[in-house]
Protein backbone atom coordinates (compact mmCIF):
# COMPACT_ATOMS: atom_id res chain seq x y z
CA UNK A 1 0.00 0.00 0.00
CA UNK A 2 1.75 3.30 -1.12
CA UNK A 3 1.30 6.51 1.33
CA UNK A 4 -1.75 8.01 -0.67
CA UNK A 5 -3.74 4.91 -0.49
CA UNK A 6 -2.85 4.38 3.31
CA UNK A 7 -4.48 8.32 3.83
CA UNK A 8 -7.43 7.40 1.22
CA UNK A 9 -8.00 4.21 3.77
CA UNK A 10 -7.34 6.33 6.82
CA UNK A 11 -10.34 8.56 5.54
CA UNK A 12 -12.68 5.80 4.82
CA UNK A 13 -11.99 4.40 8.35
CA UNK A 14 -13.74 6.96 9.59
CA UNK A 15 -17.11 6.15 7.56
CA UNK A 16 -17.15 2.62 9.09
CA UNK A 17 -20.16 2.39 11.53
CA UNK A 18 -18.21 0.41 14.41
CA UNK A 19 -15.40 3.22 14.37
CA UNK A 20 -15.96 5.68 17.16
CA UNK A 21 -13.90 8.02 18.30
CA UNK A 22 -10.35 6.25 17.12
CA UNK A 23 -12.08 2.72 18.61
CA UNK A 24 -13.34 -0.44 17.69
CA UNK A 25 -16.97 -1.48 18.81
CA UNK A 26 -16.38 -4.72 17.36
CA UNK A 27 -13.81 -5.34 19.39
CA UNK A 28 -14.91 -3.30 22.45
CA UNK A 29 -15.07 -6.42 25.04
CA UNK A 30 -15.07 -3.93 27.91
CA UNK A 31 -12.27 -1.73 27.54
CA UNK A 32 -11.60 0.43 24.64
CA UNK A 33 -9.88 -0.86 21.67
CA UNK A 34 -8.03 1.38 18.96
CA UNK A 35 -9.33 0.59 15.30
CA UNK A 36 -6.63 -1.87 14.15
CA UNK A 37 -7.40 -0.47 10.72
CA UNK A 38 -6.67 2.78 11.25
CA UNK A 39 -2.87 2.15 12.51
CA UNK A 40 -1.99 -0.37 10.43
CA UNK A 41 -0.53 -0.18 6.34
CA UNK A 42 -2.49 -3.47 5.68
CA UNK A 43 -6.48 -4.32 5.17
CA UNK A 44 -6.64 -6.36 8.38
CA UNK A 45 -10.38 -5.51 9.35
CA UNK A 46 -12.60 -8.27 7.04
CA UNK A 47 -15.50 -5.77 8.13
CA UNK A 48 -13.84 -2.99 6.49
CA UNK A 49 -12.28 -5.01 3.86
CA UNK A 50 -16.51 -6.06 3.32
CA UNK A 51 -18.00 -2.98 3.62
CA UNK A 52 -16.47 0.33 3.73
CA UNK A 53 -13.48 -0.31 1.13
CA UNK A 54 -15.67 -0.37 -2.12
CA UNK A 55 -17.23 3.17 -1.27
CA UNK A 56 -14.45 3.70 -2.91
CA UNK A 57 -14.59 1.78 -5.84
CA UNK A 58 -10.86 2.99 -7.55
CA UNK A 59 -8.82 2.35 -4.04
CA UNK A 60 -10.57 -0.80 -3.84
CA UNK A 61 -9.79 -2.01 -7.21
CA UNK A 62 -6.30 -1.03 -7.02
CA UNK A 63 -5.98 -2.71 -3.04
CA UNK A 64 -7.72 -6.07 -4.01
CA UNK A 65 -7.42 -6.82 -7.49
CA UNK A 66 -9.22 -9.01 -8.51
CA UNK A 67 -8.91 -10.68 -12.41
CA UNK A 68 -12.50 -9.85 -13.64
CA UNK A 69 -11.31 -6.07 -13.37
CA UNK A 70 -10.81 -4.12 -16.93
CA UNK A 71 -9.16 -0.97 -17.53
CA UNK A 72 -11.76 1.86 -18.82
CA UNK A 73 -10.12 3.07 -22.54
CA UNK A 74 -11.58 6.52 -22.08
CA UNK A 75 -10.86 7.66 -18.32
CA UNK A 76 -8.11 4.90 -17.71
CA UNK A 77 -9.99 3.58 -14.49
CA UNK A 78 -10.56 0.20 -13.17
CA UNK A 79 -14.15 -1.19 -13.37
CA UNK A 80 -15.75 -4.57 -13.08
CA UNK A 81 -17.14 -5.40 -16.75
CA UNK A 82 -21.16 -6.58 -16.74
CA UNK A 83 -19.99 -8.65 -19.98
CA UNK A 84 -16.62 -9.23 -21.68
CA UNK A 85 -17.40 -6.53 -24.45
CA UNK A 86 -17.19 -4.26 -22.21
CA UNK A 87 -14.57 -0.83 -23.08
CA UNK A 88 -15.72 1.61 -20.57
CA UNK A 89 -16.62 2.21 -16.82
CA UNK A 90 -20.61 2.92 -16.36
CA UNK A 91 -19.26 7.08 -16.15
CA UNK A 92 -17.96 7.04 -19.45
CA UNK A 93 -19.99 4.52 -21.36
CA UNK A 94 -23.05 7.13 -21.78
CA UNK A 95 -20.62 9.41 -23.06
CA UNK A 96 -18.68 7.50 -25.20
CA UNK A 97 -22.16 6.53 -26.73
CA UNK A 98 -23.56 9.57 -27.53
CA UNK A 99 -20.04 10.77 -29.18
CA UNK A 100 -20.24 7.62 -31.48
CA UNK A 101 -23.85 8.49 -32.13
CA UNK A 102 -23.26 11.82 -32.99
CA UNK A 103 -20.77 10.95 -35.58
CA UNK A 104 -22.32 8.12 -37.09
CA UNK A 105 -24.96 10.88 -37.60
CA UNK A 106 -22.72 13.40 -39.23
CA UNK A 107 -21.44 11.18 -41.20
CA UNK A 108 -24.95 9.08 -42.65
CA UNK A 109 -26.31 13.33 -43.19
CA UNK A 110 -22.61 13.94 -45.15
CA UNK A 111 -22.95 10.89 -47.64
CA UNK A 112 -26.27 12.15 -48.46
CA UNK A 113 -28.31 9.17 -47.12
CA UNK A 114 -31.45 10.45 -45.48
CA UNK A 115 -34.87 8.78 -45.05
């Protein structure tokens, strides 16, 4: 984990429910214990690991890759592909669309072709 992940995760610690103020509730048997997560340079915490890591969906592709992960070719991003045809992320895809749209237009209205 490089230093600007390790601050990305040290912000998302603090959106995880059982983190209160620096502690663990999960692990609050009686006396206070500090969030393991938010000391450490590794994913330790399964219930962060579970659900607070894919808030953010770049850091968590980048910190658990996993091989069903594609590369966006418009914004360079990692993304998990709904089929294996798949070129962009769901931000770009709309966009890309309507680009190729709008020249397959031009170009139909240029060679004259209309309806």
């Amino acid at each position: 984990m490089t230093y600007q992940q390790y601050r990305a995760v040290r912000r998302l610690v603090h959106s995880c429910c059982n983190y209160q103020d620096g502690n663990c509730l999960l692990l609050d048997d009686g006396e206070e214990c500090v969030c393991p997560q938010s000391i450490s340079y590794s994913l330790i915490c399964r219930w962060f690991r579970a659900a607070v890591l894919p808030l953010d969906g770049e850091l968590c592709a980048a910190l658990l890759p996993q091989r069903d992960m594609k590369i966006c070719a418009e914004c360079r991003g990692l993304f998990r592909p709904g089929s294996n045809r798949a070129k962009y992320c769901p931000d770009c895809a709309p966009i890309v669309h309507r680009r190729q749209k709008a020249a397959s237009e031009r170009r139909r209205r240029a060679s004259g072709v209309d309806k």
